[in-house]
PDB file of N, CA and C in Angstrom:
ATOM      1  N   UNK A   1     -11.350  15.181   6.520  1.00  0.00           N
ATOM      2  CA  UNK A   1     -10.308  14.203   6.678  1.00  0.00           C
ATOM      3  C   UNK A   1      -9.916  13.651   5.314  1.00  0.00           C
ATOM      4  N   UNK A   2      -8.722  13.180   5.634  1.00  0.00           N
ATOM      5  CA  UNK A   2      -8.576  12.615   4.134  1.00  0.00           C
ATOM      6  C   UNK A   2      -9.034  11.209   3.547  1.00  0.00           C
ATOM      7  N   UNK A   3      -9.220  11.348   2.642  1.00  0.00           N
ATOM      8  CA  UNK A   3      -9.936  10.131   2.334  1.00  0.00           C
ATOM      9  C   UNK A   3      -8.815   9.309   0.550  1.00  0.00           C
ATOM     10  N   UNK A   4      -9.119   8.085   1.128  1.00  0.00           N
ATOM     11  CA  UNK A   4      -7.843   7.020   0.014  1.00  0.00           C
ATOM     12  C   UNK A   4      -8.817   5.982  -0.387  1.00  0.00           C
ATOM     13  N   UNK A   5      -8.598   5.726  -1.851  1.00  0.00           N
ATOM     14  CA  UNK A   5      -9.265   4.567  -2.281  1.00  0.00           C
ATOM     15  C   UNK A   5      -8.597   4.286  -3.245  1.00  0.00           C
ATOM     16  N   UNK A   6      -8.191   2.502  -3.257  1.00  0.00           N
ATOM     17  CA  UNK A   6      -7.379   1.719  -3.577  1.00  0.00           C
ATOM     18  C   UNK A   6      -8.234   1.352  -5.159  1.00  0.00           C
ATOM     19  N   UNK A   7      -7.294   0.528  -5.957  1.00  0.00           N
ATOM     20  CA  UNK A   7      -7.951  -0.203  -7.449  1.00  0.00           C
ATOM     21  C   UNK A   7      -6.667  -0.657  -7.650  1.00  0.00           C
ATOM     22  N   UNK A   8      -6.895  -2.108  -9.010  1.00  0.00           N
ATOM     23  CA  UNK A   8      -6.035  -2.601  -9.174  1.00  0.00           C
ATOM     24  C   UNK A   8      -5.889  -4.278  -8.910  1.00  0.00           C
ATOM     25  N   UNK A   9      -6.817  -4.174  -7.388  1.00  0.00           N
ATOM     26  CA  UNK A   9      -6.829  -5.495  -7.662  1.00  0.00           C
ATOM     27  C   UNK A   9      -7.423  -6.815  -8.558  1.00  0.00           C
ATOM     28  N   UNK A  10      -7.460  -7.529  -8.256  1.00  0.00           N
ATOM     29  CA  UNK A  10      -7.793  -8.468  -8.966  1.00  0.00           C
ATOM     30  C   UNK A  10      -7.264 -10.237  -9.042  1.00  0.00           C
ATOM     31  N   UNK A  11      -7.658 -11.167  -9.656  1.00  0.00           N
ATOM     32  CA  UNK A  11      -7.155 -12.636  -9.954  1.00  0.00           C
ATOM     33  C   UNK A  11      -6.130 -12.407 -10.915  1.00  0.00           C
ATOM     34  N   UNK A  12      -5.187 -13.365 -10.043  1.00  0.00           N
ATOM     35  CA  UNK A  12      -4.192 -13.549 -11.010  1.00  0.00           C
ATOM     36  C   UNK A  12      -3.257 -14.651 -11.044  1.00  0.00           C
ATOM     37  N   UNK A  13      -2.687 -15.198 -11.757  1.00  0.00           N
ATOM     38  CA  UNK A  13      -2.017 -16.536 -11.899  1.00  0.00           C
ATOM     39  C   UNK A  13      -0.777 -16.381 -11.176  1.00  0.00           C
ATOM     40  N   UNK A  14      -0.068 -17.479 -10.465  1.00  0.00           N
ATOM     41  CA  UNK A  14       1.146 -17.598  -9.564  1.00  0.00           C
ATOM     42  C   UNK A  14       1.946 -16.901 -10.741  1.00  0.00           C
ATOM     43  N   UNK A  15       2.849 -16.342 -10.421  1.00  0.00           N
ATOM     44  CA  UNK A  15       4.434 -15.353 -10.990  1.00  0.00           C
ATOM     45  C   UNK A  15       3.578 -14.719 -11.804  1.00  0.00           C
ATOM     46  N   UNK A  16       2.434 -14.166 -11.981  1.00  0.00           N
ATOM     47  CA  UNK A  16       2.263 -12.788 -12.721  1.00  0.00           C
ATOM     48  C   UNK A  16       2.253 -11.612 -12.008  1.00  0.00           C
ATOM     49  N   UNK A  17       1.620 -10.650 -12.053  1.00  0.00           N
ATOM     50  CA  UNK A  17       1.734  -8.857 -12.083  1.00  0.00           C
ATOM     51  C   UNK A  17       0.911  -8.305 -11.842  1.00  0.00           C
ATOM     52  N   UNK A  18       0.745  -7.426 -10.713  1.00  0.00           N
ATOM     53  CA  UNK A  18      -0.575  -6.567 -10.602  1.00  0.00           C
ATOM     54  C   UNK A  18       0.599  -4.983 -10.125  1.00  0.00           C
ATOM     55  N   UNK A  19      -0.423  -4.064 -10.538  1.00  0.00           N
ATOM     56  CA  UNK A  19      -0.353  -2.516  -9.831  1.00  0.00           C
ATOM     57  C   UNK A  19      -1.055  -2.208  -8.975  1.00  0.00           C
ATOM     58  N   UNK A  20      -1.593  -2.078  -7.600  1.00  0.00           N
ATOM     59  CA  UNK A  20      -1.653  -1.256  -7.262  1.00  0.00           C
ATOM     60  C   UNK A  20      -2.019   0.444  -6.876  1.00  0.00           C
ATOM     61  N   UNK A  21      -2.984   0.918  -6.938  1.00  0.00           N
ATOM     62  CA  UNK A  21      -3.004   2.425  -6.761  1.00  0.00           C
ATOM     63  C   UNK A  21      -3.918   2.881  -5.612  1.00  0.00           C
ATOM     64  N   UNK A  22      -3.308   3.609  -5.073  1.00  0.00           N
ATOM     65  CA  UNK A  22      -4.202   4.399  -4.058  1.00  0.00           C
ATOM     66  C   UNK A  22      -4.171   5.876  -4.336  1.00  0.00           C
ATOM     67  N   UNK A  23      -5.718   6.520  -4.253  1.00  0.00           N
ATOM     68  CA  UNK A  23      -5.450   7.968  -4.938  1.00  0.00           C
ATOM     69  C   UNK A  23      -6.234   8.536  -3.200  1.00  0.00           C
ATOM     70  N   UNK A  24      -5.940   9.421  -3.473  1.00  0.00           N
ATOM     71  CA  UNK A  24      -5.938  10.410  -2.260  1.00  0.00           C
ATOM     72  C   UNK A  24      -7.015  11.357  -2.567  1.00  0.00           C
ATOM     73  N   UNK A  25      -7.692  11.901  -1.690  1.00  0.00           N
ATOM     74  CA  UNK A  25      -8.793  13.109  -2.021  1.00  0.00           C
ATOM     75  C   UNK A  25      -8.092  14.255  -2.062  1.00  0.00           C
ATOM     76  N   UNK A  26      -7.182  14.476  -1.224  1.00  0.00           N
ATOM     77  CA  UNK A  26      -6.159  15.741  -1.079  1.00  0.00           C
ATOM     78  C   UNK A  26      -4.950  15.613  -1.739  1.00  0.00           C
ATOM     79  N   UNK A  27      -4.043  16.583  -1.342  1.00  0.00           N
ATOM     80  CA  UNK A  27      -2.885  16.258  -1.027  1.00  0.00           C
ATOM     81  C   UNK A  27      -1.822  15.332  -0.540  1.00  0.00           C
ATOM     82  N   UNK A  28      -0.391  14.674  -1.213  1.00  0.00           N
ATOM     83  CA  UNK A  28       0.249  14.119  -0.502  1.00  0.00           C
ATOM     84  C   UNK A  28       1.350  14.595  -0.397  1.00  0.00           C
ATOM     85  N   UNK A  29       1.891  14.988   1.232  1.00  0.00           N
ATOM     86  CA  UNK A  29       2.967  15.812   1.236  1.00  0.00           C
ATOM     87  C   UNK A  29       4.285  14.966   1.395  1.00  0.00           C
ATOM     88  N   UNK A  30       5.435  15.668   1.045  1.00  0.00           N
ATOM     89  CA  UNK A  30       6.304  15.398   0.531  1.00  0.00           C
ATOM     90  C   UNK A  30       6.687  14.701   2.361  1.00  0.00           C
ATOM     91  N   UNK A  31       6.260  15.412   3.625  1.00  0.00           N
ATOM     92  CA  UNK A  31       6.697  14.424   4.897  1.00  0.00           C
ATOM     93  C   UNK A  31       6.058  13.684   5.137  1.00  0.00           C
ATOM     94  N   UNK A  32       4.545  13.296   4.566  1.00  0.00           N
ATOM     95  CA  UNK A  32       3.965  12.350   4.561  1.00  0.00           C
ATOM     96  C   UNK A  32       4.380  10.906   4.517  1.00  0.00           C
ATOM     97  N   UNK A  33       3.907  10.122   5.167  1.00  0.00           N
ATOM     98  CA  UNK A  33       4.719   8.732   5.004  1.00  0.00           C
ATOM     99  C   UNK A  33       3.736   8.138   4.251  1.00  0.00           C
ATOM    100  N   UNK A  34       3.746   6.970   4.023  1.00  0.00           N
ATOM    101  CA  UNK A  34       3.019   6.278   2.742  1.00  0.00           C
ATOM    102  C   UNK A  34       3.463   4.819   2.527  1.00  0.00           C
ATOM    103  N   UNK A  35       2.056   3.773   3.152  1.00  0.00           N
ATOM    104  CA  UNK A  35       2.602   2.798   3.148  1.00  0.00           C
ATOM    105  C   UNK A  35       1.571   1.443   2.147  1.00  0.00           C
ATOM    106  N   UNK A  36       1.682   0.247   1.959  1.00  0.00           N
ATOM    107  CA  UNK A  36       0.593  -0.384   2.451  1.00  0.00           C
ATOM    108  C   UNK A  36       0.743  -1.737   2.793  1.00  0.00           C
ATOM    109  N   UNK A  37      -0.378  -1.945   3.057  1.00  0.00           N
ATOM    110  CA  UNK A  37      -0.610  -2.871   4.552  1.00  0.00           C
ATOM    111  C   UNK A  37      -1.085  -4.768   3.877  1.00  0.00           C
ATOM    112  N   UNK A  38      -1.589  -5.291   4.226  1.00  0.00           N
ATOM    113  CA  UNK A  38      -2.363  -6.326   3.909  1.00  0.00           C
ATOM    114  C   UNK A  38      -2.952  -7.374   4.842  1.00  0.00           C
ATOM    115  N   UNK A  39      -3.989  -7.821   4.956  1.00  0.00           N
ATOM    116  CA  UNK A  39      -4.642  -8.696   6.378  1.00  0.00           C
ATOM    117  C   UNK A  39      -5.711 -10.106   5.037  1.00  0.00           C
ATOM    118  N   UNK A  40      -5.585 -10.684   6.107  1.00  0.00           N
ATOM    119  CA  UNK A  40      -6.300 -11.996   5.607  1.00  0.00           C
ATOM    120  C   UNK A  40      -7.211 -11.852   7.419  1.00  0.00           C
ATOM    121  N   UNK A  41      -8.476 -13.090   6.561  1.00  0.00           N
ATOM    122  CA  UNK A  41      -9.211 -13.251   7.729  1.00  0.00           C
ATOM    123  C   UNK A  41      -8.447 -13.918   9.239  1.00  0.00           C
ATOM    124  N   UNK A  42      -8.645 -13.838  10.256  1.00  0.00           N
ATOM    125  CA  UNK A  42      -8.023 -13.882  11.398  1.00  0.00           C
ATOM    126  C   UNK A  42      -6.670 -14.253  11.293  1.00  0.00           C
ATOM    127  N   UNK A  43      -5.825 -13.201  10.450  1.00  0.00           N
ATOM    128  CA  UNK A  43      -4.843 -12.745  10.535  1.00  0.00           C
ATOM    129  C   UNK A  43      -4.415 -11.410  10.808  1.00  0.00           C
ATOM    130  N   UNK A  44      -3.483 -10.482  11.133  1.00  0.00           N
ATOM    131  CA  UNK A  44      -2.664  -9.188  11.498  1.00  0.00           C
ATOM    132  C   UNK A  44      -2.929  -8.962  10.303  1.00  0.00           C
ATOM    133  N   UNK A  45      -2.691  -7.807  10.606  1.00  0.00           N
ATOM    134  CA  UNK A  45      -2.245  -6.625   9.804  1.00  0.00           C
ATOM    135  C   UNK A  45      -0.763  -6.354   9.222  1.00  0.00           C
ATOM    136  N   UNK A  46      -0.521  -6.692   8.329  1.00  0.00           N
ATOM    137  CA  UNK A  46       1.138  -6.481   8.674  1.00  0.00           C
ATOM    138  C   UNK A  46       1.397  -5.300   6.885  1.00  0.00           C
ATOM    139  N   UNK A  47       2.561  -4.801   7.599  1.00  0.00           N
ATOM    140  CA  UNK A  47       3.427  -4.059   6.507  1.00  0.00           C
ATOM    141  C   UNK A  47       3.931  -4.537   5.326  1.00  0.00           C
ATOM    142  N   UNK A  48       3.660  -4.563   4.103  1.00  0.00           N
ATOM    143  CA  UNK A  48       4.267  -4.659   2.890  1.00  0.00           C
ATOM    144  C   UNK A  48       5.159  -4.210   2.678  1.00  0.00           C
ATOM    145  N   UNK A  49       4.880  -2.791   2.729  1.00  0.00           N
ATOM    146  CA  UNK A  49       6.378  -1.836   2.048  1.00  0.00           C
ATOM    147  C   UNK A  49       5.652  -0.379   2.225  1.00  0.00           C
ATOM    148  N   UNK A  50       6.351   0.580   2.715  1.00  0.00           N
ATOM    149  CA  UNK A  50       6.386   1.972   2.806  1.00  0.00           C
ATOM    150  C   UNK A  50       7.444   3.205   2.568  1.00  0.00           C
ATOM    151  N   UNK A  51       7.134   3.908   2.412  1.00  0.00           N
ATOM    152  CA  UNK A  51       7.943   5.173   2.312  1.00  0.00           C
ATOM    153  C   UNK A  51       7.526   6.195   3.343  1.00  0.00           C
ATOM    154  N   UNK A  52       8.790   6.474   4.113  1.00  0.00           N
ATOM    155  CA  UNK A  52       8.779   7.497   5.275  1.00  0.00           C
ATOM    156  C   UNK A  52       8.770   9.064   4.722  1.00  0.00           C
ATOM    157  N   UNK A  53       8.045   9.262   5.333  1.00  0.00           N
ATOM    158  CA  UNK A  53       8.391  11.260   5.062  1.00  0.00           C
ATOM    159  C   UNK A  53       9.659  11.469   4.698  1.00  0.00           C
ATOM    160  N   UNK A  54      10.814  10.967   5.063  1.00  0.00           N
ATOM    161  CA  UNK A  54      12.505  11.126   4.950  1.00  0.00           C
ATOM    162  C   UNK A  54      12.591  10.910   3.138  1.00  0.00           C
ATOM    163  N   UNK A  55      12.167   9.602   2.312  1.00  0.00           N
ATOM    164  CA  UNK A  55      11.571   9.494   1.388  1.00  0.00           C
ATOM    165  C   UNK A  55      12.365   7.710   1.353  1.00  0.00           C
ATOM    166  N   UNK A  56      12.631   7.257   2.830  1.00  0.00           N
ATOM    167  CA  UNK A  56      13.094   6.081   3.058  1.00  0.00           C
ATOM    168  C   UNK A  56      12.191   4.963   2.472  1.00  0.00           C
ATOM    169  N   UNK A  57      12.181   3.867   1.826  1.00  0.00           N
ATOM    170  CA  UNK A  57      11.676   2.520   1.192  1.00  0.00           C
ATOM    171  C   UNK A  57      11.972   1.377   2.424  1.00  0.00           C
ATOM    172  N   UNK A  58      10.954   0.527   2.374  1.00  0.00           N
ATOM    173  CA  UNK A  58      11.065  -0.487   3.665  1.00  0.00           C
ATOM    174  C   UNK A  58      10.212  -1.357   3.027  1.00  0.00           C
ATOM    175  N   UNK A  59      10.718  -2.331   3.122  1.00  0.00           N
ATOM    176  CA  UNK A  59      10.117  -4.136   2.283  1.00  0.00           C
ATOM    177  C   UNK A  59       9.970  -4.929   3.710  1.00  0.00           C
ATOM    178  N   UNK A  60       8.310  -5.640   3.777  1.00  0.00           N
ATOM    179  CA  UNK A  60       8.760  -6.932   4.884  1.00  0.00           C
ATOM    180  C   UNK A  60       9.548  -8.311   3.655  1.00  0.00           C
ATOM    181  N   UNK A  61      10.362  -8.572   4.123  1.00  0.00           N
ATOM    182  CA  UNK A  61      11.328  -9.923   3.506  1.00  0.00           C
ATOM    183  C   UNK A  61      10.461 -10.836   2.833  1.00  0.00           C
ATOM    184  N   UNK A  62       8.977 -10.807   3.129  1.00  0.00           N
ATOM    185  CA  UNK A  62       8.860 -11.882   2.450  1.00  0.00           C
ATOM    186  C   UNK A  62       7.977 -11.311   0.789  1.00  0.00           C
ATOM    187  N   UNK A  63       8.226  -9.791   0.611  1.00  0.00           N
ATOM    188  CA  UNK A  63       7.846  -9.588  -0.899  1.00  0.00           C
ATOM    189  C   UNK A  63       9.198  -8.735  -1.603  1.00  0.00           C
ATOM    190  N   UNK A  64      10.238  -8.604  -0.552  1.00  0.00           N
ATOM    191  CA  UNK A  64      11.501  -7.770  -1.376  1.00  0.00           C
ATOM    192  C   UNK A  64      12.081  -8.175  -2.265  1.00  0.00           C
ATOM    193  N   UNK A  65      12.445  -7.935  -3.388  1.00  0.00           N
ATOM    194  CA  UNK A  65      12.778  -7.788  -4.451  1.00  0.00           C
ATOM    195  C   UNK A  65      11.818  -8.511  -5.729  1.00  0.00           C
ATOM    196  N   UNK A  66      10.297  -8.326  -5.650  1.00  0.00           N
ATOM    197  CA  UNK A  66       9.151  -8.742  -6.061  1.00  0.00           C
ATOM    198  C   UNK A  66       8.062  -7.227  -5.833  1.00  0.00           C
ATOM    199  N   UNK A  67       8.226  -6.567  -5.149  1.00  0.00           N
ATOM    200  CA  UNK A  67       7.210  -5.401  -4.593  1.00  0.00           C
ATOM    201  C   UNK A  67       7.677  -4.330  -5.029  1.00  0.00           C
ATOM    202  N   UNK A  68       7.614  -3.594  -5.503  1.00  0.00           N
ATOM    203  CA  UNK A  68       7.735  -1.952  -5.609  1.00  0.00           C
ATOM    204  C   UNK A  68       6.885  -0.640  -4.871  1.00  0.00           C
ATOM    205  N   UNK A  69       7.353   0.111  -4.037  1.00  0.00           N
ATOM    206  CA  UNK A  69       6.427   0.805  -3.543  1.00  0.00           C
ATOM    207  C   UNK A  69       6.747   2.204  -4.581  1.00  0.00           C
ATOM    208  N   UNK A  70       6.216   3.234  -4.849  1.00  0.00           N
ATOM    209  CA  UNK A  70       6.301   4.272  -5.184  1.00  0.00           C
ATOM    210  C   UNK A  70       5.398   5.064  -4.985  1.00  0.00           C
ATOM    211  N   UNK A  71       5.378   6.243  -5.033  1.00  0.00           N
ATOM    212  CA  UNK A  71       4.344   8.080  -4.797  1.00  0.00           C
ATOM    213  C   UNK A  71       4.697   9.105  -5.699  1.00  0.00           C
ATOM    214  N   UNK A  72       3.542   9.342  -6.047  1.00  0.00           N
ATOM    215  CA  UNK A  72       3.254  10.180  -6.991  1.00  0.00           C
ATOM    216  C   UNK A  72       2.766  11.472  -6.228  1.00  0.00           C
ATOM    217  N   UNK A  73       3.518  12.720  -5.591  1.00  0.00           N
ATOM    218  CA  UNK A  73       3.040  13.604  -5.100  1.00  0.00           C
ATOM    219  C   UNK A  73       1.801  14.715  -5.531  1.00  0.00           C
ATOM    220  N   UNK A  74       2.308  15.224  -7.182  1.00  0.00           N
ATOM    221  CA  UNK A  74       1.967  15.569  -7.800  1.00  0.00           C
ATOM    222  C   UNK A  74       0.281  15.201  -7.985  1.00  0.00           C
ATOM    223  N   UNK A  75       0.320  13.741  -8.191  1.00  0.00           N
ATOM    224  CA  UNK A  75      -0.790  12.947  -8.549  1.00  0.00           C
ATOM    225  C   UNK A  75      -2.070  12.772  -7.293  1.00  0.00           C
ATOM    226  N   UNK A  76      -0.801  12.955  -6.412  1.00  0.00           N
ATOM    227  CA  UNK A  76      -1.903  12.196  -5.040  1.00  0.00           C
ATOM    228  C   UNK A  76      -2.186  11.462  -4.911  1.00  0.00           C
ATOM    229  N   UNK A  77      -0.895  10.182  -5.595  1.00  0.00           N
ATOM    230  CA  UNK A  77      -1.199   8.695  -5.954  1.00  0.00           C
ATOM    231  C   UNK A  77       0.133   7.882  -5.070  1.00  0.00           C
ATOM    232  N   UNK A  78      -0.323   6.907  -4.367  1.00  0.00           N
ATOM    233  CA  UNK A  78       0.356   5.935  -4.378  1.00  0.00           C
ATOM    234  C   UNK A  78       0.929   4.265  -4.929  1.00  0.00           C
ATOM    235  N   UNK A  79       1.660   3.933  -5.735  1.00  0.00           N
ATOM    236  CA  UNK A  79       1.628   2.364  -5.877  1.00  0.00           C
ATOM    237  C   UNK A  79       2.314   1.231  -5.533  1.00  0.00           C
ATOM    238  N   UNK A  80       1.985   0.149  -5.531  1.00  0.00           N
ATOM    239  CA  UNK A  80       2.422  -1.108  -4.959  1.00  0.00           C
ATOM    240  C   UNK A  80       2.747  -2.034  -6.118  1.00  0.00           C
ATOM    241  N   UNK A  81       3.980  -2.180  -7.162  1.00  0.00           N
ATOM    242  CA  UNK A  81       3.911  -3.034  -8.594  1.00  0.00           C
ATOM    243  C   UNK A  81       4.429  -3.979  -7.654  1.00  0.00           C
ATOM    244  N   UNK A  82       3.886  -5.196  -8.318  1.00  0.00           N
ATOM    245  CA  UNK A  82       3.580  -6.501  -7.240  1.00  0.00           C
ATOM    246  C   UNK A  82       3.876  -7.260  -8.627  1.00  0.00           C
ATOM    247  N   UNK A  83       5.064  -8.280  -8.321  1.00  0.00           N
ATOM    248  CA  UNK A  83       5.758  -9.194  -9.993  1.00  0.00           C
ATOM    249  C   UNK A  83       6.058 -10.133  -8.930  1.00  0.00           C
ATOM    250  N   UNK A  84       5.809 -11.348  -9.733  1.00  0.00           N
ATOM    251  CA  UNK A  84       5.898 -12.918  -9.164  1.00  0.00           C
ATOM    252  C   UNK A  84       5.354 -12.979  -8.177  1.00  0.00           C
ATOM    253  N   UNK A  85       4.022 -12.428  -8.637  1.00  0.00           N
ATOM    254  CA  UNK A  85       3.011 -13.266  -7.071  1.00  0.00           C
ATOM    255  C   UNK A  85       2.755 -14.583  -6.634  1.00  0.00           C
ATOM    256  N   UNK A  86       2.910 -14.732  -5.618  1.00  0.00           N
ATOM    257  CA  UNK A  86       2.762 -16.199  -5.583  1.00  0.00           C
ATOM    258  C   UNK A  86       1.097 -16.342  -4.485  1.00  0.00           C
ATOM    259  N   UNK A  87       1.006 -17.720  -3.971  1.00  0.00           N
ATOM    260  CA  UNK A  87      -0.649 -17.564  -3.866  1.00  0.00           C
ATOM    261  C   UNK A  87      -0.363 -17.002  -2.299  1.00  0.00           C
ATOM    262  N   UNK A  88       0.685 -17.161  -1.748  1.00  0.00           N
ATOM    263  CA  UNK A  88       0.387 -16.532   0.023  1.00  0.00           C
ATOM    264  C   UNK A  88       0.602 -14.831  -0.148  1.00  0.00           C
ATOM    265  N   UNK A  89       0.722 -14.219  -1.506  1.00  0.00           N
ATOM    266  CA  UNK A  89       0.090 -13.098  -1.590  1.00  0.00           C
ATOM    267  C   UNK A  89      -1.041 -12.330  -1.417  1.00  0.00           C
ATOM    268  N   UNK A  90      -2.476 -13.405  -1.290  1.00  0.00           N
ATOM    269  CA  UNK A  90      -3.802 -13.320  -1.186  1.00  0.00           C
ATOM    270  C   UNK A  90      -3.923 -12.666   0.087  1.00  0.00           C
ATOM    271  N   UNK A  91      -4.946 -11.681  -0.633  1.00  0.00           N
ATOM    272  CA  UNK A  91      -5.269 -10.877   0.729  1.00  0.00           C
ATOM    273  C   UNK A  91      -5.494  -9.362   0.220  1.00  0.00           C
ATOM    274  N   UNK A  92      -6.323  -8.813   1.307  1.00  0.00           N
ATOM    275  CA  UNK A  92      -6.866  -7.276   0.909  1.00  0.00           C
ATOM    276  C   UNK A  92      -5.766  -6.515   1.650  1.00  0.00           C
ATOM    277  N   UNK A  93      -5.612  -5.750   0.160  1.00  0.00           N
ATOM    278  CA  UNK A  93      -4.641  -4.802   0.840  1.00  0.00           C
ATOM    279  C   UNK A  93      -5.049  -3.555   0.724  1.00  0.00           C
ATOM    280  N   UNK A  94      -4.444  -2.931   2.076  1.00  0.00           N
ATOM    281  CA  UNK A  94      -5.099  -1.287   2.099  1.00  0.00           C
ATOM    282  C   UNK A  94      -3.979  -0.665   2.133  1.00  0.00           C
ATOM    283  N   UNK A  95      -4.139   0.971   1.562  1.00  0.00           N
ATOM    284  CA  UNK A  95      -3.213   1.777   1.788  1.00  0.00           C
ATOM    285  C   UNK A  95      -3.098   2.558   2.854  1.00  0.00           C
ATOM    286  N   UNK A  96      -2.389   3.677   3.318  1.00  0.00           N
ATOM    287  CA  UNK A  96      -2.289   3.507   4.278  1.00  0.00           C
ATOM    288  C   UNK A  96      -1.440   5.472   4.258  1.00  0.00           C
ATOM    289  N   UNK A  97      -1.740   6.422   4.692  1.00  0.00           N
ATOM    290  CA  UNK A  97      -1.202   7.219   5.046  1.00  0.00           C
ATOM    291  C   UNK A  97      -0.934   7.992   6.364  1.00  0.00           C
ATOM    292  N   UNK A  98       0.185   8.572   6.534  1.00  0.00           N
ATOM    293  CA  UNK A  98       0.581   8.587   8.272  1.00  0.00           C
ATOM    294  C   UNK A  98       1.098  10.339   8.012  1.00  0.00           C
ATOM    295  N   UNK A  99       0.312  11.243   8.870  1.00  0.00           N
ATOM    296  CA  UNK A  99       0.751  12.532   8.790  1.00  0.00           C
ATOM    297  C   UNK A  99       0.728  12.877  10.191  1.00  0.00           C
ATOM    298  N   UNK A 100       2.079  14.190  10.283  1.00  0.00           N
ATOM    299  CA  UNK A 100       2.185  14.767  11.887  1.00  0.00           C
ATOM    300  C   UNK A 100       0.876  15.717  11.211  1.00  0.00           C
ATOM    301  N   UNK A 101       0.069  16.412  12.645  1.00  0.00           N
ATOM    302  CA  UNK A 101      -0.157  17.328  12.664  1.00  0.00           C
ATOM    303  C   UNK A 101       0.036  18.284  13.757  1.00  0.00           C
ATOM    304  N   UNK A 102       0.235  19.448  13.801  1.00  0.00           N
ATOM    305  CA  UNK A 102       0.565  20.157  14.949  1.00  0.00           C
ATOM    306  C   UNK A 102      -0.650  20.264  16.180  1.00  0.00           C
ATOM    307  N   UNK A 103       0.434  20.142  17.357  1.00  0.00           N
ATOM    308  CA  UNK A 103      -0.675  19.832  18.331  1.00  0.00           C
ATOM    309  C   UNK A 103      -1.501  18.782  18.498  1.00  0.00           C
ATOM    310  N   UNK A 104      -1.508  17.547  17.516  1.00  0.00           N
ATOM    311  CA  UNK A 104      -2.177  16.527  17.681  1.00  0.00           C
ATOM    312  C   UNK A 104      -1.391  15.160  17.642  1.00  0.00           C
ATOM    313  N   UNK A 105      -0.289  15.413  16.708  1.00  0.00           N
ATOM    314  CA  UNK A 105       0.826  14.246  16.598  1.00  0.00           C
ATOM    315  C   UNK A 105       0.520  13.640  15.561  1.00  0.00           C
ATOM    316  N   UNK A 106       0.934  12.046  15.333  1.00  0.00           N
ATOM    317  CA  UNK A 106       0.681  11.369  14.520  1.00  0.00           C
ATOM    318  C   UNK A 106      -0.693  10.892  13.989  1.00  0.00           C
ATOM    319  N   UNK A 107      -0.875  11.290  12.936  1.00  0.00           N
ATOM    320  CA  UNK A 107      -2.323  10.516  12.873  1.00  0.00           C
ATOM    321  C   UNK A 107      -2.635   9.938  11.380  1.00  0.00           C
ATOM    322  N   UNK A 108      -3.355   8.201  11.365  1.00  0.00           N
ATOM    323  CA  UNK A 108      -3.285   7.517   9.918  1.00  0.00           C
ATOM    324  C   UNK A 108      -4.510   7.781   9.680  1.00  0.00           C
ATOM    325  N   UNK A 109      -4.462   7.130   8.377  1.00  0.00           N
ATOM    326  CA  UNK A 109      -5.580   7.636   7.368  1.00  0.00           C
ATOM    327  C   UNK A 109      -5.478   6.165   6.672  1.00  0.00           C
ATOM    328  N   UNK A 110      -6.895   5.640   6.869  1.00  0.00           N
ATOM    329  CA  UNK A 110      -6.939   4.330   5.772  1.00  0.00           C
ATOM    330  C   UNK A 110      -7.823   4.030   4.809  1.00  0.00           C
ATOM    331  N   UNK A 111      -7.369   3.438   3.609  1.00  0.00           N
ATOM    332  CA  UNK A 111      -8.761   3.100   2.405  1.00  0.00           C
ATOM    333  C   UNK A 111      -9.543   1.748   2.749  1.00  0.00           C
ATOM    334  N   UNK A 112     -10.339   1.376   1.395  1.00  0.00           N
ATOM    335  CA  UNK A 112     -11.333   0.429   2.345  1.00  0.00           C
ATOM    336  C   UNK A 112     -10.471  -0.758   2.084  1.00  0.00           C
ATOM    337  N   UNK A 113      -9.552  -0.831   0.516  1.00  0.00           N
ATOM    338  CA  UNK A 113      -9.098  -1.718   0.312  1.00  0.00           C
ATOM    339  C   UNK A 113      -9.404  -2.454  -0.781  1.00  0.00           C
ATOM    340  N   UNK A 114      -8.140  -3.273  -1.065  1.00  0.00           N
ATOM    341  CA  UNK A 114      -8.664  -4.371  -3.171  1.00  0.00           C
ATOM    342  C   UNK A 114      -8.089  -5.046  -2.265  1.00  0.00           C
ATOM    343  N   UNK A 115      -8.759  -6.222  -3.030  1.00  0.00           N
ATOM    344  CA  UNK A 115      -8.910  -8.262  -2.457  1.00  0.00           C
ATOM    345  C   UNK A 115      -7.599  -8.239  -4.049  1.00  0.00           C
ATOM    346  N   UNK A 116      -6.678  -8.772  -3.562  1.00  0.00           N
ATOM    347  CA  UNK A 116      -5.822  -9.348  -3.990  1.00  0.00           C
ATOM    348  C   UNK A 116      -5.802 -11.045  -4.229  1.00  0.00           C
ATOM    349  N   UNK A 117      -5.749 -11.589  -5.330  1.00  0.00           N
ATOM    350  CA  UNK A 117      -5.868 -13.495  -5.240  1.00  0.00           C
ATOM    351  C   UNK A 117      -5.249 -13.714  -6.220  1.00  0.00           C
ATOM    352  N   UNK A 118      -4.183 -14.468  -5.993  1.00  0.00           N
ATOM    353  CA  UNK A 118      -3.196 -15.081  -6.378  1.00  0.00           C
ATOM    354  C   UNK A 118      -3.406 -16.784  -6.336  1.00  0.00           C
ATOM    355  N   UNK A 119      -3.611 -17.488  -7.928  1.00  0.00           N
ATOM    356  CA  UNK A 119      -4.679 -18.952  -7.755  1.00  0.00           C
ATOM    357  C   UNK A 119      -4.135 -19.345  -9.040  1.00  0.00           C
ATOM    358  N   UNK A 120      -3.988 -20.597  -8.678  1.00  0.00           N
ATOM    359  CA  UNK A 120      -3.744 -21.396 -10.376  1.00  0.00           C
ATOM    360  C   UNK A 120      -5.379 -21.781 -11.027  1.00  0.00           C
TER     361      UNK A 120
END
């Protein structure tokens, strides 16, 4: 199976900058979708920003035009450039990959995850 592990995170001061990376054990194919995620304690799971197999970009509103998603096929890398964090950024974020396979359908693939903290 495939296996993803995230780096990058870290502390960081309100309106600064982090990257992001998730590297892949395999392959990332070009219909592969590619997202990532973020959860706080007894909170959801919710969507950051992804890229669809199509090679479509999708922001939830409350990090668009602050978030960057991008993929590195080649690399087997995914990233998340994250500018003007503010502190309700806090939180572990995981990456997140979504592949068809034949005869089985959709199926994700998740890393363990970087603790993200955003703190004066």
């Amino acid at each position: 199976q495939v296996q993803l592990v995230e780096s990058g995170g870290g502390l960081v001061q309100p309106g600064g900058s982090l990257r992001l990376s998730c590297s892949a054990s395999g392959r990332i194919f070009s219909m592969d979708a590619v997202g990532w995620y973020r959860q706080t304690p007894g909170n959801q799971r919710e969507l950051v920003a992804g890229i669809t197999g199509g090679g479509r970009a999708n922001y939830a509103d409350s990090v668009k035009g602050r978030f960057t998603i991008s993929r590195d096929n080649a690399k087997n890398t995914v990233y998340l450039q994250m500018n003007g964090l503010k502190p309700e950024d806090t939180a572990v974020y995981h990456c997140n990959l979504n592949r068809y396979i034949l005869n089985q359908g959709r199926v994700d693939y998740w890393g363990q995850g970087t603790q993200v903290t955003v703190s004066s």
